[in-house]
N, C-alpha and C. Protein backbone atom coordinates (compact mmCIF):
# COMPACT_ATOMS: atom_id res chain seq x y z
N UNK A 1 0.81 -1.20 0.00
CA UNK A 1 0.00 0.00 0.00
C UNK A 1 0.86 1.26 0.00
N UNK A 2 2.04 1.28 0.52
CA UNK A 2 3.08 2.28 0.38
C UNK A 2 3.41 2.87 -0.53
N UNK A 3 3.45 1.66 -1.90
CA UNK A 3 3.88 2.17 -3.39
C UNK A 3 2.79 3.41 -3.56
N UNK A 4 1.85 2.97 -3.04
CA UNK A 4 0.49 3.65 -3.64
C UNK A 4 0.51 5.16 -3.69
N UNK A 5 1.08 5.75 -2.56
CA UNK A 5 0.95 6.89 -1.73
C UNK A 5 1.59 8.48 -2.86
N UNK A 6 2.89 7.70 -3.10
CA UNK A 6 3.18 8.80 -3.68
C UNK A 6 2.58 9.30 -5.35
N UNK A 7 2.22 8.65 -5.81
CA UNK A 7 1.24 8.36 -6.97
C UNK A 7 -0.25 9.29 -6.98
N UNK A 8 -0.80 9.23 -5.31
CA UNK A 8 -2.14 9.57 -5.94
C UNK A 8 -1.59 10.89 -4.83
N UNK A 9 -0.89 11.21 -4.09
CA UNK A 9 -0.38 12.73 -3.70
C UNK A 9 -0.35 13.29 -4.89
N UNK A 10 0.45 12.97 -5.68
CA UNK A 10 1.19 13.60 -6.69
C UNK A 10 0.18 14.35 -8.06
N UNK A 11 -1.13 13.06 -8.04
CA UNK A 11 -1.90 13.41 -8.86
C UNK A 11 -2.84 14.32 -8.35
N UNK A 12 -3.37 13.85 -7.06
CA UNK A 12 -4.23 15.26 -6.18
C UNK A 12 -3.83 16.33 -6.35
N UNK A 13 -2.38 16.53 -6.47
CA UNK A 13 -1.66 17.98 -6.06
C UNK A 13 -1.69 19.07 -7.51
N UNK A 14 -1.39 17.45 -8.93
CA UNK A 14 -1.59 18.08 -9.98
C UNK A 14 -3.13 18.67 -10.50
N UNK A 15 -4.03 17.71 -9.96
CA UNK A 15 -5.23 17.90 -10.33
C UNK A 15 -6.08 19.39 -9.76
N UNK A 16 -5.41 19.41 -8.19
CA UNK A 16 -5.92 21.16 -7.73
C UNK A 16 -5.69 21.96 -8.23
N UNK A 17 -3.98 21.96 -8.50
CA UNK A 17 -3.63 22.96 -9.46
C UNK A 17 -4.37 23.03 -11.08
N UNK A 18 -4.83 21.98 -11.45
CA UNK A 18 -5.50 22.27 -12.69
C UNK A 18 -7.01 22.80 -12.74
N UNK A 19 -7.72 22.34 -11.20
CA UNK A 19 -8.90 22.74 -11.30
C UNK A 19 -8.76 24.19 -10.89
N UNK A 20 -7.70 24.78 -10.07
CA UNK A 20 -7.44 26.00 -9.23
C UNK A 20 -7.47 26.97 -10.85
N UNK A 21 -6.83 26.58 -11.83
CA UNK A 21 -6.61 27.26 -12.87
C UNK A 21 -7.76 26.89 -14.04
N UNK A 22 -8.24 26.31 -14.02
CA UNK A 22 -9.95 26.58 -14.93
C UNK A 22 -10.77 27.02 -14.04
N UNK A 23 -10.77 27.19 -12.83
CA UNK A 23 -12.02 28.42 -11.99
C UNK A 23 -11.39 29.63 -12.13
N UNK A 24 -9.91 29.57 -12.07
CA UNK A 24 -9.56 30.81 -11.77
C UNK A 24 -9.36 32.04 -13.53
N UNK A 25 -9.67 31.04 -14.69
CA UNK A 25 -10.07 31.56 -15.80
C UNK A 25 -11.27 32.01 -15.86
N UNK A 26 -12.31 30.83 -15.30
CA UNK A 26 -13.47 31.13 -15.58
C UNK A 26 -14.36 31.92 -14.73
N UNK A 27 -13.74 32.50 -13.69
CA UNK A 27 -14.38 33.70 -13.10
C UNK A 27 -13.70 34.62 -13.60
N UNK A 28 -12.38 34.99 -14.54
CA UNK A 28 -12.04 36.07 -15.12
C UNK A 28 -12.88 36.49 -16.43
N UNK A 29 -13.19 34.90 -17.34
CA UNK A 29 -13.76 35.62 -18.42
C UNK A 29 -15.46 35.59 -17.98
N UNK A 30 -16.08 35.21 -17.10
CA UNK A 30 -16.94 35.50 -16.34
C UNK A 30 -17.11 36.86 -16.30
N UNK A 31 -16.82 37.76 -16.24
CA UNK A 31 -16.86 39.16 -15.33
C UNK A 31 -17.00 39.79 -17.16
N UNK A 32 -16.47 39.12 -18.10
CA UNK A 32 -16.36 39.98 -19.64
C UNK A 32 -17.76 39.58 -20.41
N UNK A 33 -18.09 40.33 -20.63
CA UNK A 33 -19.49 40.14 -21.30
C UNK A 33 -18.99 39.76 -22.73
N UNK A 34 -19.70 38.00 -23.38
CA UNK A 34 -20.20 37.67 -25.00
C UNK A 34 -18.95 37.01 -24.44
N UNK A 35 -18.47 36.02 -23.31
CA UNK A 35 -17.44 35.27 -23.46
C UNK A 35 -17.66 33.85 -23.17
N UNK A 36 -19.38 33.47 -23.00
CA UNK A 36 -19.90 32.56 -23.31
C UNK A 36 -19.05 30.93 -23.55
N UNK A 37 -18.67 31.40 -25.01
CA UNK A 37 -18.08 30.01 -25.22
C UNK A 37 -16.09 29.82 -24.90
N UNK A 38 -16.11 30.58 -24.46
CA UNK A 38 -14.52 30.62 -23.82
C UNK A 38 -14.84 29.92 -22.47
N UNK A 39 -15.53 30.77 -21.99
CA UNK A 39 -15.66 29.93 -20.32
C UNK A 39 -16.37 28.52 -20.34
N UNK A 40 -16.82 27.91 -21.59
CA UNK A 40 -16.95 26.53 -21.46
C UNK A 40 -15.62 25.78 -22.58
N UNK A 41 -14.88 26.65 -23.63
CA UNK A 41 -13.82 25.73 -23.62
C UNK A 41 -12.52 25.53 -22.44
N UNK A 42 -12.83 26.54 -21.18
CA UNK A 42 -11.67 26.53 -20.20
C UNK A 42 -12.16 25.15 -19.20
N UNK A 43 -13.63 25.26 -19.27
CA UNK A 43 -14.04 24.33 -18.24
C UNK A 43 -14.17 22.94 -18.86
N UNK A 44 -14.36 22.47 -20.13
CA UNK A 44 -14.23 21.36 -20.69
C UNK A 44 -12.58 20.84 -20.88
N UNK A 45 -11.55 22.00 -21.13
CA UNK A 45 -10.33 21.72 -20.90
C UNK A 45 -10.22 21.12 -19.73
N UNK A 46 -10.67 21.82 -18.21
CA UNK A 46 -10.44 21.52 -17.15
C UNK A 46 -11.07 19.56 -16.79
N UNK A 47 -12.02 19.76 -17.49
CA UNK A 47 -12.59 18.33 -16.73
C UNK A 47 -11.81 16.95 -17.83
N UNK A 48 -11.60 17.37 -18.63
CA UNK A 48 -10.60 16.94 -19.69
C UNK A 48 -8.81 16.87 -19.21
N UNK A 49 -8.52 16.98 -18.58
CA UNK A 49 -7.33 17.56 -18.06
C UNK A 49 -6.98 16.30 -17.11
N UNK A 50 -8.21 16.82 -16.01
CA UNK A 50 -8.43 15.82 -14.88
C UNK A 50 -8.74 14.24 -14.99
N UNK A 51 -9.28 13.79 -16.09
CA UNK A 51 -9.83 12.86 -16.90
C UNK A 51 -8.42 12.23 -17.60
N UNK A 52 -7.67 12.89 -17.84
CA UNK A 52 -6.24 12.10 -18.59
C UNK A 52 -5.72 11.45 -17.38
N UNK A 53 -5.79 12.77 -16.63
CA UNK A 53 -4.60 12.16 -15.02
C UNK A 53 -5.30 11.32 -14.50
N UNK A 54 -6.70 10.73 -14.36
CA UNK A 54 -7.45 9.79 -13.75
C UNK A 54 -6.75 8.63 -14.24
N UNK A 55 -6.74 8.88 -15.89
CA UNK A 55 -6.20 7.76 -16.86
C UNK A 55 -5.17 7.44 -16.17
N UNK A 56 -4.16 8.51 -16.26
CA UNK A 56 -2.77 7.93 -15.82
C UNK A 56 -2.47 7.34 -14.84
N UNK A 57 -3.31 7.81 -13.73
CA UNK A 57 -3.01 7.21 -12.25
C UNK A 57 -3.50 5.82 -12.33
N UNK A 58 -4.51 5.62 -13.20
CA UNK A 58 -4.76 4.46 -12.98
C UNK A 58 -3.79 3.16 -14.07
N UNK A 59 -3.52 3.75 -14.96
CA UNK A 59 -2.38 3.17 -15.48
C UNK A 59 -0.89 2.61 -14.74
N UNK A 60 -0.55 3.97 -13.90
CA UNK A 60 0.73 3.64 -13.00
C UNK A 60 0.31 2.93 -12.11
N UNK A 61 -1.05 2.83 -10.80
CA UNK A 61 -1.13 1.95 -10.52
C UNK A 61 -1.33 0.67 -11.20
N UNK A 62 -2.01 0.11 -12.14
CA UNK A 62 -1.61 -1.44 -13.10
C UNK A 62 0.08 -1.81 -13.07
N UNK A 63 0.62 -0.25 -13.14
CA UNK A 63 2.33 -0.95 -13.28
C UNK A 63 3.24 -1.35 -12.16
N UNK A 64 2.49 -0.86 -11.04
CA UNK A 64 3.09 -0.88 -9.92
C UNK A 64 2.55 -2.47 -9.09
N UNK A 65 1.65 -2.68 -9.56
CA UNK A 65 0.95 -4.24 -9.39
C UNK A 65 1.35 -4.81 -10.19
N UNK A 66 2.06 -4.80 -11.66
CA UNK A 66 2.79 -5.87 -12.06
C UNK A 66 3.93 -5.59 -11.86
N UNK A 67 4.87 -4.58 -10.68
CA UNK A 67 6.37 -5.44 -10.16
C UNK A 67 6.51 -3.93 -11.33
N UNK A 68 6.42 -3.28 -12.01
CA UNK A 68 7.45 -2.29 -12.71
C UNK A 68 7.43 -0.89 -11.93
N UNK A 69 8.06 -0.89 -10.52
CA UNK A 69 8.23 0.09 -9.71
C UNK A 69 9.11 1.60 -10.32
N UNK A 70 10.18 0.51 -10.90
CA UNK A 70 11.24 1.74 -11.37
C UNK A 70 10.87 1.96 -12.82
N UNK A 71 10.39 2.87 -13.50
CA UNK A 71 10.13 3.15 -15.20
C UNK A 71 11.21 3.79 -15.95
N UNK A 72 12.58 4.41 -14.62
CA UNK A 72 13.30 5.14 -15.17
C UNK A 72 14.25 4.18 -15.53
N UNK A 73 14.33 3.00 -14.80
CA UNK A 73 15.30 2.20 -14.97
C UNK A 73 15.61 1.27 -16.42
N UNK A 74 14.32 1.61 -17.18
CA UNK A 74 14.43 0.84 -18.03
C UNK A 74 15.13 1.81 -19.57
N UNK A 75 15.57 3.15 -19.10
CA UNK A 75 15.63 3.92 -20.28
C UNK A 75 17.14 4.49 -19.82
């Protein structure tokens, strides 16, 4: 369960920062009037964003359950 830890820190930490930065667009173009479809391509970026790293985390965990701890080691 140890392997686990630093994996989904890492992705939490990336994922705030990504949601911190599509609110923090979309209350800027919020405030601009006729910016409509900007503030839903920032927020579809955003849930899109979060949605890869779901991918990934759940990918590195599969690798970390088949025994490939080190990824750097192989390059």
């Amino acid at each position: 369960m140890k392997r686990y830890v630093a994996p989904f820190i890492s992705a939490i930490a990336v994922a705030l920062v990504i949601v911190a930065f599509g609110f923090f667009y979309f209350l800027i173009f919020k405030e601009i009037p006729g910016t409509g479809l900007i503030q839903f391509i920032f927020i579809a970026v955003t849930f899109i964003a979060v949605g890869v790293l779901v991918t990934v985390l759940i990918q590195r965990i599969k690798e970390i359950k088949e025994g490939e701890e080190d990824d750097l080691g192989k390059y």
